[in-house]
PDB file of N, CA and C in Angstrom:
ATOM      1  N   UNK A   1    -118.273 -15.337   7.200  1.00  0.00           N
ATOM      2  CA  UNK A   1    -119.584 -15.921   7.108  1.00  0.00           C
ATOM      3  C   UNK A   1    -120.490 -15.247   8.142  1.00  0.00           C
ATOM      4  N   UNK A   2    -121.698 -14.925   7.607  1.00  0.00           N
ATOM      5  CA  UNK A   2    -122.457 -14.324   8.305  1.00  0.00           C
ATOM      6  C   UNK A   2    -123.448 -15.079   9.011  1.00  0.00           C
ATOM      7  N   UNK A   3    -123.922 -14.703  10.330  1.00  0.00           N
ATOM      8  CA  UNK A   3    -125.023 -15.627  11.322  1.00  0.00           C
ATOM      9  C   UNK A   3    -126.400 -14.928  10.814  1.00  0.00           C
ATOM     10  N   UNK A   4    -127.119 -16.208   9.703  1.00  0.00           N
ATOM     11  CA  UNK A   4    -128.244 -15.320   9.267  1.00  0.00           C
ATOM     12  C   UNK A   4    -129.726 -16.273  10.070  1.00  0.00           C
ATOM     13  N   UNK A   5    -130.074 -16.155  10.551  1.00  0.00           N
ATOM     14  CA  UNK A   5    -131.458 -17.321  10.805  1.00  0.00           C
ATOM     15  C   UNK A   5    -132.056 -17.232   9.729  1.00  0.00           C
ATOM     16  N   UNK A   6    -131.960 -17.761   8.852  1.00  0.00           N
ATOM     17  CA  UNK A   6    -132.667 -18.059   7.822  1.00  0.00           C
ATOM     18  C   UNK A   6    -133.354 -19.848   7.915  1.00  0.00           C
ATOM     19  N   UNK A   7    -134.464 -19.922   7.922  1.00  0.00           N
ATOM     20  CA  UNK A   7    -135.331 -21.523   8.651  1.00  0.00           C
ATOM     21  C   UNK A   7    -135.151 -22.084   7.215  1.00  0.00           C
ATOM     22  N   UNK A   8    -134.258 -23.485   7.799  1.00  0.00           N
ATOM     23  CA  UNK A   8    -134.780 -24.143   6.441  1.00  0.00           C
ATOM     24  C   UNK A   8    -135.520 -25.904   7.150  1.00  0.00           C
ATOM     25  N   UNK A   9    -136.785 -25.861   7.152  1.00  0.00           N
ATOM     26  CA  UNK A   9    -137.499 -26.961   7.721  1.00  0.00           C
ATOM     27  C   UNK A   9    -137.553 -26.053   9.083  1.00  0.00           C
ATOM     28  N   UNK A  10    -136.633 -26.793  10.189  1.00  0.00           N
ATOM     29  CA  UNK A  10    -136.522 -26.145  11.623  1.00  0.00           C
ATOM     30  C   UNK A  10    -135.323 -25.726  11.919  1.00  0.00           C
ATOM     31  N   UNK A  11    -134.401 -26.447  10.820  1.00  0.00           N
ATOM     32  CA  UNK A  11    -132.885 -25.478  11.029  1.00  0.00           C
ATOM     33  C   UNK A  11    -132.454 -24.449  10.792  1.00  0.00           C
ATOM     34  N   UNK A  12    -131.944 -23.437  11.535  1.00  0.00           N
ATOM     35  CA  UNK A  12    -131.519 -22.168  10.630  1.00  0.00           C
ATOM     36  C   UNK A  12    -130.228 -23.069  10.007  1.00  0.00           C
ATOM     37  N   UNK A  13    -130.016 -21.531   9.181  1.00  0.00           N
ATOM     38  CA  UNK A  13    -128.593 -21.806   8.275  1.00  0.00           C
ATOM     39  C   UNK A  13    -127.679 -21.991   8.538  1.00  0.00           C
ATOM     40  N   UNK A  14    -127.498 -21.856   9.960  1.00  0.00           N
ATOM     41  CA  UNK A  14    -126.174 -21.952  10.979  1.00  0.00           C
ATOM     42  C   UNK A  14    -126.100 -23.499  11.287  1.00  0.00           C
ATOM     43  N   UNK A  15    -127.054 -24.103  11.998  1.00  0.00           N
ATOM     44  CA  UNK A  15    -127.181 -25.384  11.924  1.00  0.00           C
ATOM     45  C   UNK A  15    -126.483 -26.317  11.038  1.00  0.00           C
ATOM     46  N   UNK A  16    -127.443 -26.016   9.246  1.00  0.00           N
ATOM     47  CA  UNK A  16    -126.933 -26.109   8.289  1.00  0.00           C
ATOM     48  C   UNK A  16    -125.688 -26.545   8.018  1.00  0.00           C
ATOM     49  N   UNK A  17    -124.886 -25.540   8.322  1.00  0.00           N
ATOM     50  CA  UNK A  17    -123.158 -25.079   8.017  1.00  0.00           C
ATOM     51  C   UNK A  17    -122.862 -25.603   8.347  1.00  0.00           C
ATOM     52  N   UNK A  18    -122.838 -25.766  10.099  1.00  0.00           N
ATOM     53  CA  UNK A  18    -121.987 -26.836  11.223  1.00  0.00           C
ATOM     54  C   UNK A  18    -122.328 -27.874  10.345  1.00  0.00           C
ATOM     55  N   UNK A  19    -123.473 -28.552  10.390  1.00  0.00           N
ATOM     56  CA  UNK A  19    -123.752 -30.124  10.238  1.00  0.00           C
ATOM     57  C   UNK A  19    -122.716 -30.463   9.133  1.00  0.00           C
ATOM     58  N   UNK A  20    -122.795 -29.349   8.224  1.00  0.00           N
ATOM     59  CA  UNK A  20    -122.053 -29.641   6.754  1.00  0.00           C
ATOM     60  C   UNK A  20    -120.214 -29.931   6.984  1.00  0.00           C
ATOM     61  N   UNK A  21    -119.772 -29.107   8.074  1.00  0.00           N
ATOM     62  CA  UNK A  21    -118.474 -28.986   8.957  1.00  0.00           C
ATOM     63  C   UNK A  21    -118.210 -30.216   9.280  1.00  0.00           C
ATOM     64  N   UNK A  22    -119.353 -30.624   9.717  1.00  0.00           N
ATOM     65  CA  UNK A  22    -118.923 -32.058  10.712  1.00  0.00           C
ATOM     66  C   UNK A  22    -119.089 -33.268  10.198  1.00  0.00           C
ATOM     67  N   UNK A  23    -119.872 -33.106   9.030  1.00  0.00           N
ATOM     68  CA  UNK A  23    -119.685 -34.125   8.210  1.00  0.00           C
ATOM     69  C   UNK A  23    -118.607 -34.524   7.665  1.00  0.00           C
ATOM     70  N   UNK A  24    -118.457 -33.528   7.081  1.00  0.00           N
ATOM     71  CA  UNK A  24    -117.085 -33.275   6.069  1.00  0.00           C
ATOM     72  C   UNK A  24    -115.517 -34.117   7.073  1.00  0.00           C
ATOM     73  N   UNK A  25    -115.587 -33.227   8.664  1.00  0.00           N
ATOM     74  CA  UNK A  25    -114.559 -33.908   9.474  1.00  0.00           C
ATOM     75  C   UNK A  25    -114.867 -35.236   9.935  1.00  0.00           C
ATOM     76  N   UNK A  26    -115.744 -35.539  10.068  1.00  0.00           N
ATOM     77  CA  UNK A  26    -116.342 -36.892  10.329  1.00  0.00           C
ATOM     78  C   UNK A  26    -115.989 -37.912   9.488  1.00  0.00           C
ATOM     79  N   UNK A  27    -116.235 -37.366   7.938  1.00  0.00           N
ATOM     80  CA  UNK A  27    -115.900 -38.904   7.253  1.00  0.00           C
ATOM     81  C   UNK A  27    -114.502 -38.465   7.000  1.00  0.00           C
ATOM     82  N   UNK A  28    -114.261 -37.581   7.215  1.00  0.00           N
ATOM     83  CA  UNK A  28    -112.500 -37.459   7.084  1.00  0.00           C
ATOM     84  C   UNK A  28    -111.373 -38.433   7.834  1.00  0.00           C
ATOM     85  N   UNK A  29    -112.250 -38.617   9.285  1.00  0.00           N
ATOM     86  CA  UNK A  29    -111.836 -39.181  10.586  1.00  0.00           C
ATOM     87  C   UNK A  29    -111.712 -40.602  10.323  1.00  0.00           C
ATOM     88  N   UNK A  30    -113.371 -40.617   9.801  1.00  0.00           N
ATOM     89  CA  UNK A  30    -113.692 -42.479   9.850  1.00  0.00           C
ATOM     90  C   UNK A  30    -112.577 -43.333   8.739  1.00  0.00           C
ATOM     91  N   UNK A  31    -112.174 -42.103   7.395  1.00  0.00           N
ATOM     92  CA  UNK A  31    -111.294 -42.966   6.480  1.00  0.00           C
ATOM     93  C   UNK A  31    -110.146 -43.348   7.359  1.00  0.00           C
ATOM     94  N   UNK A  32    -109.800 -42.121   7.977  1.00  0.00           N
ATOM     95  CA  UNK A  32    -108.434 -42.679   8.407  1.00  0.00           C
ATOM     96  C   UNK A  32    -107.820 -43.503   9.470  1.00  0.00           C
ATOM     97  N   UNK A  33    -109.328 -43.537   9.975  1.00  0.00           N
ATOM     98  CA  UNK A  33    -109.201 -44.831  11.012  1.00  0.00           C
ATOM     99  C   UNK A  33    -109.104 -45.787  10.436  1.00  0.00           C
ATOM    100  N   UNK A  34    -109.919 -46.306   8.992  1.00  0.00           N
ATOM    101  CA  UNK A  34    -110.134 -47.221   8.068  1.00  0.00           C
ATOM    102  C   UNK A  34    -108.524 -47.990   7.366  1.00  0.00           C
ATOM    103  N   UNK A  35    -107.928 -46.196   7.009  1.00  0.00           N
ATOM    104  CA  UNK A  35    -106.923 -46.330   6.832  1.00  0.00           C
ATOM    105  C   UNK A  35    -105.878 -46.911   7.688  1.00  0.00           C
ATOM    106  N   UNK A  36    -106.068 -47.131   8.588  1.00  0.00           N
ATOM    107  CA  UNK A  36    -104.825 -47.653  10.032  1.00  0.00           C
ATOM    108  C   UNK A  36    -105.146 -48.633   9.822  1.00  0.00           C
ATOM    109  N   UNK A  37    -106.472 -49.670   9.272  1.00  0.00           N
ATOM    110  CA  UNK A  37    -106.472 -50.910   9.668  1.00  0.00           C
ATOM    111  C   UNK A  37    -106.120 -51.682   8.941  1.00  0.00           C
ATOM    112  N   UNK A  38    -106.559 -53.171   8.285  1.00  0.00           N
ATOM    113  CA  UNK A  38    -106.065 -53.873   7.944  1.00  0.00           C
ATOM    114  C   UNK A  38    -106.253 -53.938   6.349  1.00  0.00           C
ATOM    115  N   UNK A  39    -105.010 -53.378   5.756  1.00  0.00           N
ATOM    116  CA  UNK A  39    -105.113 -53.177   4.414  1.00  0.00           C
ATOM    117  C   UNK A  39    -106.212 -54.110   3.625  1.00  0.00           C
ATOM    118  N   UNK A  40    -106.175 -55.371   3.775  1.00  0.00           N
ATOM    119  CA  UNK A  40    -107.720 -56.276   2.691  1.00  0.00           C
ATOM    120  C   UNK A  40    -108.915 -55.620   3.052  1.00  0.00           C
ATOM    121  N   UNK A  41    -109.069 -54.827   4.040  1.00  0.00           N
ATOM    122  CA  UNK A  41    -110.773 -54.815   4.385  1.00  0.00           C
ATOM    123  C   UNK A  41    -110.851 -53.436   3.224  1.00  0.00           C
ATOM    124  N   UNK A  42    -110.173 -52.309   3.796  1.00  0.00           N
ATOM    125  CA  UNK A  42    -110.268 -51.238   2.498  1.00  0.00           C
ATOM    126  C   UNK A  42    -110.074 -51.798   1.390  1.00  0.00           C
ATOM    127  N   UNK A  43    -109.227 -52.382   0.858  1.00  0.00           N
ATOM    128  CA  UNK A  43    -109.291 -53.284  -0.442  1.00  0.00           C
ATOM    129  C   UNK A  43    -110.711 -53.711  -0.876  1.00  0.00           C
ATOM    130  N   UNK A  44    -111.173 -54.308  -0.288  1.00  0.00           N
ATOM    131  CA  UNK A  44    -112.563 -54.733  -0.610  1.00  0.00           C
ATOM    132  C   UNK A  44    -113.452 -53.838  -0.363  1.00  0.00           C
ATOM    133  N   UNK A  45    -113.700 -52.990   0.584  1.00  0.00           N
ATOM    134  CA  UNK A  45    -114.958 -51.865   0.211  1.00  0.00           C
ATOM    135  C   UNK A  45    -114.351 -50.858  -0.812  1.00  0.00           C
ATOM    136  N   UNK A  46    -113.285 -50.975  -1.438  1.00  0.00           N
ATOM    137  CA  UNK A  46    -112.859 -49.856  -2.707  1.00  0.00           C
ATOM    138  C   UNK A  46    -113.342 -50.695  -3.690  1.00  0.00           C
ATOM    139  N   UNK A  47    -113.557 -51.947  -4.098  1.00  0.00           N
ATOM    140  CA  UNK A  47    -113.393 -53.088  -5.077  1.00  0.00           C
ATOM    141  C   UNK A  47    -115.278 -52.964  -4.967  1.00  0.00           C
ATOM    142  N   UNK A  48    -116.148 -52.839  -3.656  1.00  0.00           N
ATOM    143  CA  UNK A  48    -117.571 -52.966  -4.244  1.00  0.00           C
ATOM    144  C   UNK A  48    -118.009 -51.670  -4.123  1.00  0.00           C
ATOM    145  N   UNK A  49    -116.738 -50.415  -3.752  1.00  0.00           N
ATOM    146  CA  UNK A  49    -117.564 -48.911  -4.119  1.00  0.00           C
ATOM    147  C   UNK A  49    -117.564 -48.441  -5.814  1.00  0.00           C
ATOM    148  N   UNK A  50    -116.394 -49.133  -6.508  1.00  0.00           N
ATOM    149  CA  UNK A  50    -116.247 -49.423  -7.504  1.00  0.00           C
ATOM    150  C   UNK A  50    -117.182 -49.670  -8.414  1.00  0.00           C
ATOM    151  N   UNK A  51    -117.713 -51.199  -7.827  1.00  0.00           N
ATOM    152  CA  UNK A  51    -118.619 -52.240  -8.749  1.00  0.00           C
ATOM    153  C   UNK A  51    -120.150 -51.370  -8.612  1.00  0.00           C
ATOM    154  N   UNK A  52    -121.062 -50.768  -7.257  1.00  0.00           N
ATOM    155  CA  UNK A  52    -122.086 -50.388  -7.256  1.00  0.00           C
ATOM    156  C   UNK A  52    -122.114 -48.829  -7.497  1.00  0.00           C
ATOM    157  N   UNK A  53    -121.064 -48.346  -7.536  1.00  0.00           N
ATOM    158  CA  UNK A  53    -120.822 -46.679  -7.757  1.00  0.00           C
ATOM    159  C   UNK A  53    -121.602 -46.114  -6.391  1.00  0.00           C
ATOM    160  N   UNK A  54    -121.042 -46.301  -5.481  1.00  0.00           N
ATOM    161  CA  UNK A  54    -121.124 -45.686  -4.084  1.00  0.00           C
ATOM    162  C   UNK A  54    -120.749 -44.064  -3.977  1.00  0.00           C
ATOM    163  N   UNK A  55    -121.873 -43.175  -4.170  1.00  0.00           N
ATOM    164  CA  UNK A  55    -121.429 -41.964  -3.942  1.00  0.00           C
ATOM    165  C   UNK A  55    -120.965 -41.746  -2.588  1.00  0.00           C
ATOM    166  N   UNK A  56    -119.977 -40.658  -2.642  1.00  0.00           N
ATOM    167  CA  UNK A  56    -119.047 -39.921  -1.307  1.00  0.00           C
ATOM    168  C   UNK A  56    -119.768 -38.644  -0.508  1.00  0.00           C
ATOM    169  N   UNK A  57    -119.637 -39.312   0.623  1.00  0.00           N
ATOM    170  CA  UNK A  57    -120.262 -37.884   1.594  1.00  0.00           C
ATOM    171  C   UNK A  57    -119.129 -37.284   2.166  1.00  0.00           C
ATOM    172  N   UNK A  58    -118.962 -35.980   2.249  1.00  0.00           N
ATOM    173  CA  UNK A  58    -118.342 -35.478   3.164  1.00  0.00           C
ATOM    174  C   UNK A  58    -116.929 -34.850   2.499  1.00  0.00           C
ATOM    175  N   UNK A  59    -116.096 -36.003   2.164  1.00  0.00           N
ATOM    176  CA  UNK A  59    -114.744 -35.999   1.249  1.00  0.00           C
ATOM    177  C   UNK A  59    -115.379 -36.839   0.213  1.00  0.00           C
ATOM    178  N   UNK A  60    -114.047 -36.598  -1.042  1.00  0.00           N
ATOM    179  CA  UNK A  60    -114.335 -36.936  -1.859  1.00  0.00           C
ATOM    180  C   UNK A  60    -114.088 -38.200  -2.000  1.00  0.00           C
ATOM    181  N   UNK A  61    -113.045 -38.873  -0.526  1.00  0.00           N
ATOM    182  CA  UNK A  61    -112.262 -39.807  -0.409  1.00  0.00           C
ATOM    183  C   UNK A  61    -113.195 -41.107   0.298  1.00  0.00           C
ATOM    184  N   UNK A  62    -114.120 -40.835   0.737  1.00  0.00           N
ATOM    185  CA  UNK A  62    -114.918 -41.597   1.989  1.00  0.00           C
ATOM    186  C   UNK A  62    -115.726 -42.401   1.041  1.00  0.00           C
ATOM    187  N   UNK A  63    -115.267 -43.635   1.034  1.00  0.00           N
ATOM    188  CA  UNK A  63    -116.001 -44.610  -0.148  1.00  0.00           C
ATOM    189  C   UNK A  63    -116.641 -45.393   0.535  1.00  0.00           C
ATOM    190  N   UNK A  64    -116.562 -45.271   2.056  1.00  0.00           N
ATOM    191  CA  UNK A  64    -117.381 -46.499   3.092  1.00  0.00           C
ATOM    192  C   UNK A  64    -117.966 -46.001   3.915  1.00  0.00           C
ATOM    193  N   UNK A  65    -118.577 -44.638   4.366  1.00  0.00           N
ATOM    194  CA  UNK A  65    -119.424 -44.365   5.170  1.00  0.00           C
ATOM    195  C   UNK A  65    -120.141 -43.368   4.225  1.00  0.00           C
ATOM    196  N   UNK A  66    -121.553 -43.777   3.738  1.00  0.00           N
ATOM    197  CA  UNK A  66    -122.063 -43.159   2.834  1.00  0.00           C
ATOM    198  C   UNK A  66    -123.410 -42.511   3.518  1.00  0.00           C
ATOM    199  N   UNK A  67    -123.426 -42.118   4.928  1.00  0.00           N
ATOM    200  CA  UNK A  67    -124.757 -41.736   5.155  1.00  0.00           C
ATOM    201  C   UNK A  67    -124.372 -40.871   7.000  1.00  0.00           C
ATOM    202  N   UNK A  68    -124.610 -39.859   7.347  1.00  0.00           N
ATOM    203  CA  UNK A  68    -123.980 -39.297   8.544  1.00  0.00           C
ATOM    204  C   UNK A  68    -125.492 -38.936   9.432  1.00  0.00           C
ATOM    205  N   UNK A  69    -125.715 -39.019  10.895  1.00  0.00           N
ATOM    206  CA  UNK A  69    -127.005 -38.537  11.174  1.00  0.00           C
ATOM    207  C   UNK A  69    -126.152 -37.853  12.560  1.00  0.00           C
ATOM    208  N   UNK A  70    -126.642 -36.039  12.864  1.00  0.00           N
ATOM    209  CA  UNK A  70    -126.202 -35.398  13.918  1.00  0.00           C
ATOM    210  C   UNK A  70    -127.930 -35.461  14.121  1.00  0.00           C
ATOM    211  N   UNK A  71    -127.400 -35.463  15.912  1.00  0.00           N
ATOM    212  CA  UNK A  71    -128.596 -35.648  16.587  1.00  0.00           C
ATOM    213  C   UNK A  71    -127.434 -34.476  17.717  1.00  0.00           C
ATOM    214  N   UNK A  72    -128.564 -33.255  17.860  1.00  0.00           N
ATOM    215  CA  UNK A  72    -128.535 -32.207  18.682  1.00  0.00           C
ATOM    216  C   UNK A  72    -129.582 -32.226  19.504  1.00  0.00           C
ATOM    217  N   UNK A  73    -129.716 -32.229  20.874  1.00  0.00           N
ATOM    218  CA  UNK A  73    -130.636 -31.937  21.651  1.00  0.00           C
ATOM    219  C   UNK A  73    -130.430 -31.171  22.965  1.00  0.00           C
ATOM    220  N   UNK A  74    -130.856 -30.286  23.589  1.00  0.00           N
ATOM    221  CA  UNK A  74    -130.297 -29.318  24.701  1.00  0.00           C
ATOM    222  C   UNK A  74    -130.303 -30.267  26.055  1.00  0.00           C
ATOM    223  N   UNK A  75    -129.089 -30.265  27.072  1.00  0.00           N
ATOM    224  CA  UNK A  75    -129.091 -30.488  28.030  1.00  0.00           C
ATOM    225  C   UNK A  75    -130.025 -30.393  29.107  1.00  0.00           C
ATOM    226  N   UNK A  76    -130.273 -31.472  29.577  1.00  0.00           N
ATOM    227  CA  UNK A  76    -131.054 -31.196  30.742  1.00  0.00           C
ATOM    228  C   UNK A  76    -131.080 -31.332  32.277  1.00  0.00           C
ATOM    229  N   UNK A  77    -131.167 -31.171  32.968  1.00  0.00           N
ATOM    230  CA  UNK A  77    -131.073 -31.719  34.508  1.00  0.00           C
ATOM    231  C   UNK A  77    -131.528 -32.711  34.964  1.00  0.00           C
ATOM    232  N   UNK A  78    -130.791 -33.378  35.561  1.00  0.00           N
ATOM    233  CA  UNK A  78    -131.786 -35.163  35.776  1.00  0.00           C
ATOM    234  C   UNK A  78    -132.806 -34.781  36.745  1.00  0.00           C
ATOM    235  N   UNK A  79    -132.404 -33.446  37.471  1.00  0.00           N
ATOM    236  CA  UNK A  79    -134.067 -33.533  38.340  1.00  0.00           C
ATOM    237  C   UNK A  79    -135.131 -32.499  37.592  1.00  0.00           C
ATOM    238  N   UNK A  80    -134.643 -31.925  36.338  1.00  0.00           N
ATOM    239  CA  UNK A  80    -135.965 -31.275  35.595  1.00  0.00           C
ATOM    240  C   UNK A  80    -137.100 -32.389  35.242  1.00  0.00           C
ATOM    241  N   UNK A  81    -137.356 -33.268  35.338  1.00  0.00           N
ATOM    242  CA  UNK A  81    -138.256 -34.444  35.204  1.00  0.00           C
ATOM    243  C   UNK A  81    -138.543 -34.419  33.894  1.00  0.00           C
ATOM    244  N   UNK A  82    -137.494 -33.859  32.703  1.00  0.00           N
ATOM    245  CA  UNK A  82    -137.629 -33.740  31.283  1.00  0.00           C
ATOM    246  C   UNK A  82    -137.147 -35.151  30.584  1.00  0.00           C
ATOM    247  N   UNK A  83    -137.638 -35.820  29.973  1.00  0.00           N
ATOM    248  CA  UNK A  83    -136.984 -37.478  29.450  1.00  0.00           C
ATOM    249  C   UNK A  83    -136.831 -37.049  27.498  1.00  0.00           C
ATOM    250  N   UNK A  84    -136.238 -38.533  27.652  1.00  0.00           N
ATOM    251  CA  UNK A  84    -136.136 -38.290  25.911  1.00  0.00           C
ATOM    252  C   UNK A  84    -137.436 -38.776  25.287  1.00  0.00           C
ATOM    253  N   UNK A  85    -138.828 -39.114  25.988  1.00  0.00           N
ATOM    254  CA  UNK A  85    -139.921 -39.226  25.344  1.00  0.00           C
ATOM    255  C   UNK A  85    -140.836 -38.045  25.867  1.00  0.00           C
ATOM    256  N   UNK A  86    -140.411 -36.755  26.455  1.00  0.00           N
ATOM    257  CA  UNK A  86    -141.007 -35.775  26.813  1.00  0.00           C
ATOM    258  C   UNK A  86    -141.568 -35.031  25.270  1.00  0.00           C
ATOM    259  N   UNK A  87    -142.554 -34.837  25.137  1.00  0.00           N
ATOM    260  CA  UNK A  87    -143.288 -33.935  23.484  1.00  0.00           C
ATOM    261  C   UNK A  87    -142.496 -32.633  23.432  1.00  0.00           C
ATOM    262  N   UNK A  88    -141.759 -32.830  22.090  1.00  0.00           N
ATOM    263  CA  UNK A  88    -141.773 -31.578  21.659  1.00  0.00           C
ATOM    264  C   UNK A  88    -140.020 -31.568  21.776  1.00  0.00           C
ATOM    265  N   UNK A  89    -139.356 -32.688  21.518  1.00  0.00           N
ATOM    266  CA  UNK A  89    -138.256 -32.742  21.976  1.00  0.00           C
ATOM    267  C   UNK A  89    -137.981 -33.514  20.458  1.00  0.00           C
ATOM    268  N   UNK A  90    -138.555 -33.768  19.391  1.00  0.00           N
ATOM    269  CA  UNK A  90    -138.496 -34.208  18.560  1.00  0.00           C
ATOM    270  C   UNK A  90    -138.067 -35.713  18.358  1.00  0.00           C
ATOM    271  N   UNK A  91    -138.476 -36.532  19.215  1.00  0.00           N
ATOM    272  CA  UNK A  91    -138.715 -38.275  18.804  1.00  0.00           C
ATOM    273  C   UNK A  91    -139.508 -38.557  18.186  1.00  0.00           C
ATOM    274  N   UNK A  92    -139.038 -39.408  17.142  1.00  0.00           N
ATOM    275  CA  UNK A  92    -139.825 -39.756  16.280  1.00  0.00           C
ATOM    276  C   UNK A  92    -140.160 -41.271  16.577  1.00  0.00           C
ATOM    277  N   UNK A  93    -141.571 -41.630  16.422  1.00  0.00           N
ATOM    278  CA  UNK A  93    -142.005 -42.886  16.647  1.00  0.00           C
ATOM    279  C   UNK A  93    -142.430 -44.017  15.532  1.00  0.00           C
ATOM    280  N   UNK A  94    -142.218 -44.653  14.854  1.00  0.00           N
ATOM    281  CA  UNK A  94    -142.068 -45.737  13.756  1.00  0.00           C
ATOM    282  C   UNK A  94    -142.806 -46.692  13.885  1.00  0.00           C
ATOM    283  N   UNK A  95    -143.420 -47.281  13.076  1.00  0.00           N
ATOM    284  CA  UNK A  95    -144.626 -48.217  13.042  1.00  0.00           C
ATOM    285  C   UNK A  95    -144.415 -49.322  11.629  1.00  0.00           C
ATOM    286  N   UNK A  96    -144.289 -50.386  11.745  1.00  0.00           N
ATOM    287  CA  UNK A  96    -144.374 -51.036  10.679  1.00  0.00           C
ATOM    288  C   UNK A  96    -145.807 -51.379   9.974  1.00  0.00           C
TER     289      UNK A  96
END
């Protein structure tokens, strides 16, 4: 695989890939934690992924975590006086 910067929005394609990587291991992870636990609870989110047709992210197997958000942001120094509401650091602010 080749390292192309190709921008898609603000991500290159590399971005892209990873996120797609870590998704994929991510809900891989979360089933099988799911899987360790207490057999009725998977029982029942298979029984209403079933009934509402819950599409799968990641695997084809992940019937209960249907939505993944990576949040990347560069390190900073606690005395660079840089915060997580500094502009241009991409927070987004919400308004009802």
């Amino acid at each position: 695989m080749r390292n192309v910067l190709l921008k898609v929005s603000r991500y290159t394609l590399l971005d892209l890939q990873l996120s797609y990587i870590y998704n994929k291991a991510g809900s891989a992870m979360a089933m099988e934690s799911l899987e360790a636990g207490p057999s009725e609870v998977l029982e029942h989110i298979s029984i209403n992924a079933d009934l509402i047709n819950v599409p799968t992210m990641g695997t084809d197997l992940n019937i209960a975590y249907t939505a993944a958000q990576l949040n990347i942001a560069p390190a900073q120094p606690y005395e660079s006086g840089t915060f997580l509401n500094t502009p241009g650091l991409g927070i987004l602010s919400c308004s009802k």
